[in-house]
N, C-alpha and C. Protein backbone atom coordinates (compact mmCIF):
# COMPACT_ATOMS: atom_id res chain seq x y z
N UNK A 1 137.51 164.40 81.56
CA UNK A 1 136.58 165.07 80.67
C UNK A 1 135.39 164.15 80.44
N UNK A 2 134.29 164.60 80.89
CA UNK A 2 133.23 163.94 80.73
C UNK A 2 132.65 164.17 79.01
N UNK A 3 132.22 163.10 78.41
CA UNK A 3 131.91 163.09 76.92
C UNK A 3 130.27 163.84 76.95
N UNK A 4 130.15 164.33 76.02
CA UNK A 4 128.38 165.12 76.17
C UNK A 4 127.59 163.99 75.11
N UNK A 5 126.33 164.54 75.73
CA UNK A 5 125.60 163.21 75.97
C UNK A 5 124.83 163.46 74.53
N UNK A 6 125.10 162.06 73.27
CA UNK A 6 124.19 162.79 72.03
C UNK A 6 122.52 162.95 72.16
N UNK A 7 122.51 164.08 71.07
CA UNK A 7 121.45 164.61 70.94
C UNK A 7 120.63 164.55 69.74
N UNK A 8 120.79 163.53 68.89
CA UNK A 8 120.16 163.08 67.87
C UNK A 8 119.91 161.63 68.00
N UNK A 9 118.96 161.33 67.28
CA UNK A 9 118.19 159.60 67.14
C UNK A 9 119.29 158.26 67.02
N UNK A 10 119.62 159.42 65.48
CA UNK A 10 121.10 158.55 65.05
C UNK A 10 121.94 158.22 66.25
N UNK A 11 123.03 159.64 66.78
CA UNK A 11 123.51 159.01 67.49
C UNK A 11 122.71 158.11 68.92
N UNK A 12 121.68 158.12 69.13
CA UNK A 12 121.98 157.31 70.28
C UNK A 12 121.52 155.86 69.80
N UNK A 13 121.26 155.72 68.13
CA UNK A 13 121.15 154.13 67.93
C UNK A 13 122.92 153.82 67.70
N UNK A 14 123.60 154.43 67.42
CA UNK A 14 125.11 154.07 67.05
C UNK A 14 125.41 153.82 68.58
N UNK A 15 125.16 154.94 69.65
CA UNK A 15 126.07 154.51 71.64
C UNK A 15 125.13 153.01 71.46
N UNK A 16 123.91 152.48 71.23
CA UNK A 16 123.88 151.61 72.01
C UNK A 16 123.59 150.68 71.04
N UNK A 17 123.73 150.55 70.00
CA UNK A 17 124.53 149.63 68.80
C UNK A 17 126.10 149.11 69.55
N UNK A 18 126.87 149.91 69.83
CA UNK A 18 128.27 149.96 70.45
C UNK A 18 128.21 149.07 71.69
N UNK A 19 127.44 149.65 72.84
CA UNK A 19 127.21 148.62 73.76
C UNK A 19 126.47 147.70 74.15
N UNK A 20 125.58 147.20 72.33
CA UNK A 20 124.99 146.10 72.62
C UNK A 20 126.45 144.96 72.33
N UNK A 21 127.37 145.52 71.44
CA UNK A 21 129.19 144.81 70.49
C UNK A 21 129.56 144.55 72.12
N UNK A 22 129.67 145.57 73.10
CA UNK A 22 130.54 145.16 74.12
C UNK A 22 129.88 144.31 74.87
N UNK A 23 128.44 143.85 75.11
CA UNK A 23 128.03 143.27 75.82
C UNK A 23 127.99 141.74 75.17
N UNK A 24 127.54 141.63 74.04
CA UNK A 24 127.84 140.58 73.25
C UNK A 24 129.52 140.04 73.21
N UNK A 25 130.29 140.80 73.62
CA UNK A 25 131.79 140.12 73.59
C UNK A 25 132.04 140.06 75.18
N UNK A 26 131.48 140.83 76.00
CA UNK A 26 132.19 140.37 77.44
C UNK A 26 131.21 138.79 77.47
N UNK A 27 130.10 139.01 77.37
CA UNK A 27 129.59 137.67 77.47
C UNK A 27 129.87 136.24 76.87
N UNK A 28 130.61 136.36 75.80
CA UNK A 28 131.58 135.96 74.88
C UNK A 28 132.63 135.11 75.96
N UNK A 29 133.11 136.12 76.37
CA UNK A 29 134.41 135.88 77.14
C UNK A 29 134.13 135.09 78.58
N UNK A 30 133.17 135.62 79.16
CA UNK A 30 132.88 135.13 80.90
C UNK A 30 131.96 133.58 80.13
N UNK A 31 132.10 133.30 78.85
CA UNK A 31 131.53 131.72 78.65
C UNK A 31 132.47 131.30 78.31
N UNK A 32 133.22 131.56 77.77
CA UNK A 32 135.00 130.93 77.79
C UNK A 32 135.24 130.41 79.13
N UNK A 33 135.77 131.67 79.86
CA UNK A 33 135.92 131.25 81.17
C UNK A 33 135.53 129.85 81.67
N UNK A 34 134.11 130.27 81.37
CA UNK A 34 133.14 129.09 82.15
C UNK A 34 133.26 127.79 81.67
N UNK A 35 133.53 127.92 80.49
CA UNK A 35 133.71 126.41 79.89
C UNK A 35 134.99 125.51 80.48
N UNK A 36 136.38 126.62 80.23
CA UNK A 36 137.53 125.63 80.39
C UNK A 36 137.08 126.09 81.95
N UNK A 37 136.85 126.58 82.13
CA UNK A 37 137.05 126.42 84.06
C UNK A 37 136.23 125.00 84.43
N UNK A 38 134.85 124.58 83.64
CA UNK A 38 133.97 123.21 84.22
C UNK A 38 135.08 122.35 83.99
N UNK A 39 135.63 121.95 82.61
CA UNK A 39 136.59 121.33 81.71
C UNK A 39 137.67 121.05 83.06
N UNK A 40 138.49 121.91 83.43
CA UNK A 40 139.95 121.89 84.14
C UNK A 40 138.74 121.09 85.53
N UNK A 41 138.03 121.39 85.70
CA UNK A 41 137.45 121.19 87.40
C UNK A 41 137.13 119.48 87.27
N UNK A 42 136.13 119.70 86.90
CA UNK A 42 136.14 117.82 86.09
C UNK A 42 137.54 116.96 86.00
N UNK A 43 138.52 117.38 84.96
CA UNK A 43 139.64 117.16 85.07
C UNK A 43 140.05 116.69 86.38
N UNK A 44 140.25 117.94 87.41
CA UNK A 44 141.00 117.60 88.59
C UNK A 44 140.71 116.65 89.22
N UNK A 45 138.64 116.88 89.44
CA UNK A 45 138.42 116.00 89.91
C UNK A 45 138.54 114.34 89.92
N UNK A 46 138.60 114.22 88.36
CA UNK A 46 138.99 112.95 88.08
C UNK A 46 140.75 112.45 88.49
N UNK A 47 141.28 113.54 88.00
CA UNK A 47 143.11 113.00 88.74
C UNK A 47 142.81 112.47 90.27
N UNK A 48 141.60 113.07 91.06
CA UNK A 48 141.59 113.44 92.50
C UNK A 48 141.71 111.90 92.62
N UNK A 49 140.31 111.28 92.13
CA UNK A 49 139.59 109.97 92.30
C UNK A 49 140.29 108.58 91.72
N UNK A 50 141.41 109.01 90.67
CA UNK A 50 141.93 107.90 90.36
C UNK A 50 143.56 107.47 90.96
N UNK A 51 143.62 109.45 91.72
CA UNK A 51 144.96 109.26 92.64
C UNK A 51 146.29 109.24 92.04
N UNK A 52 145.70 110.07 90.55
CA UNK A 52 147.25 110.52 89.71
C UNK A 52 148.30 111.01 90.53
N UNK A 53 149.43 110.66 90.18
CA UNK A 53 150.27 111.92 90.73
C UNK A 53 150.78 112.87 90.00
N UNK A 54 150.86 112.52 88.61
CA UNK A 54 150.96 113.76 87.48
C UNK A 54 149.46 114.24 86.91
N UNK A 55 149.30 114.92 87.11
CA UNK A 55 147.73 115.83 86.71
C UNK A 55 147.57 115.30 85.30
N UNK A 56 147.59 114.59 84.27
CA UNK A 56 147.36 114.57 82.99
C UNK A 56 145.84 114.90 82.75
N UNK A 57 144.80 114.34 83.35
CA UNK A 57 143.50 114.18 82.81
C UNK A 57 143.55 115.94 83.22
N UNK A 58 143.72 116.83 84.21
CA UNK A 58 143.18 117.50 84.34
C UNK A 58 143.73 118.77 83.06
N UNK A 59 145.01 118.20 82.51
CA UNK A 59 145.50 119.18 81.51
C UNK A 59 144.66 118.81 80.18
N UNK A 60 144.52 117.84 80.04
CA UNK A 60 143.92 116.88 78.90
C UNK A 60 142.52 117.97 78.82
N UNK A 61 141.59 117.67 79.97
CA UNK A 61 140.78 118.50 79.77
C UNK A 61 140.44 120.03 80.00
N UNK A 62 141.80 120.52 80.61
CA UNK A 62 141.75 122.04 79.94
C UNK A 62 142.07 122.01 78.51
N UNK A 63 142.62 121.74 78.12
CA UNK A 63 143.20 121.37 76.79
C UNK A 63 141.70 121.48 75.57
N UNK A 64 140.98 120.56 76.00
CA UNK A 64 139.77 120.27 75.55
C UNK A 64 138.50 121.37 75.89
N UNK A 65 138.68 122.02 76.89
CA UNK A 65 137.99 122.83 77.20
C UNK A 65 138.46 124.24 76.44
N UNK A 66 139.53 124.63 76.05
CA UNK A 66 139.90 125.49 75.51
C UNK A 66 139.42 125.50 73.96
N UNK A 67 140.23 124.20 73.23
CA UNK A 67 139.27 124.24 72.19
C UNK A 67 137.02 124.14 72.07
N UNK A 68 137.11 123.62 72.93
CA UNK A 68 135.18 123.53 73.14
C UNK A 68 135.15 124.87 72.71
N UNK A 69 135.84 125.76 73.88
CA UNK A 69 135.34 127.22 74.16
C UNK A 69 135.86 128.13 72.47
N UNK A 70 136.66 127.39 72.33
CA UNK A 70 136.54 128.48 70.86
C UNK A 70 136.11 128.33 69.85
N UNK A 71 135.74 126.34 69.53
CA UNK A 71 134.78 126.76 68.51
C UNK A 71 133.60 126.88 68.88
N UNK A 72 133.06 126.97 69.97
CA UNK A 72 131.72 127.55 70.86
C UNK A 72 131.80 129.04 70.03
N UNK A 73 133.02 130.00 70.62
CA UNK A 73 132.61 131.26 70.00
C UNK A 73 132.96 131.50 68.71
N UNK A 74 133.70 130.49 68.26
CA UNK A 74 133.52 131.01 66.21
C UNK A 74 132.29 130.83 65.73
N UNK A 75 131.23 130.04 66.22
CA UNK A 75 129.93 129.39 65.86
C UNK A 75 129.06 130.35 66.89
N UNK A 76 128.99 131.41 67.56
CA UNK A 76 128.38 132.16 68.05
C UNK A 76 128.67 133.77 67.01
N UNK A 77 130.08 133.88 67.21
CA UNK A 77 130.25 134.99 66.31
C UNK A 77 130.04 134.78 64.77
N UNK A 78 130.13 133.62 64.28
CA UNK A 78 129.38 133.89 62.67
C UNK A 78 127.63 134.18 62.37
N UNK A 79 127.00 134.15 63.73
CA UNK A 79 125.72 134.70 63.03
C UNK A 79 125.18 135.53 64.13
């Protein structure tokens, strides 16, 4: 079922009020990503170069990258 398309002012500031929320949260999310993903990569790379054989640095800095990335977005989503 295709939804019909509004026909007042109002509604079409509320549809794209709505998908300015979804665009502001996927973008949200694909910078998460991006953060612990540099975080873990760095990481590895460093286990690579010092010739760990237990990965620690590279958990250490997912670890670190996870928190970055969320208070990144508590301090994006409060204003």
């Amino acid at each position: 079922m295709i939804p019909e398309k509004p026909t007042n002012e109002e509604d079409l500031k509320d549809e794209k009020k709505a998908l300015s929320g979804y665009a502001k949260y996927t973008g949200v999310a694909f910078q998460m990503m991006a953060i612990i993903g540099v975080c873990a990569f760095i990481g590895y790379k460093l286990d690579e170069y010092y010739q760990n054989e237990t990965q620690w640095i590279t958990a250490l800095a997912g670890v670190l990258g996870v928190i970055v990335s969320i208070y990144q977005t508590i301090r994006q989503l409060k204003s």
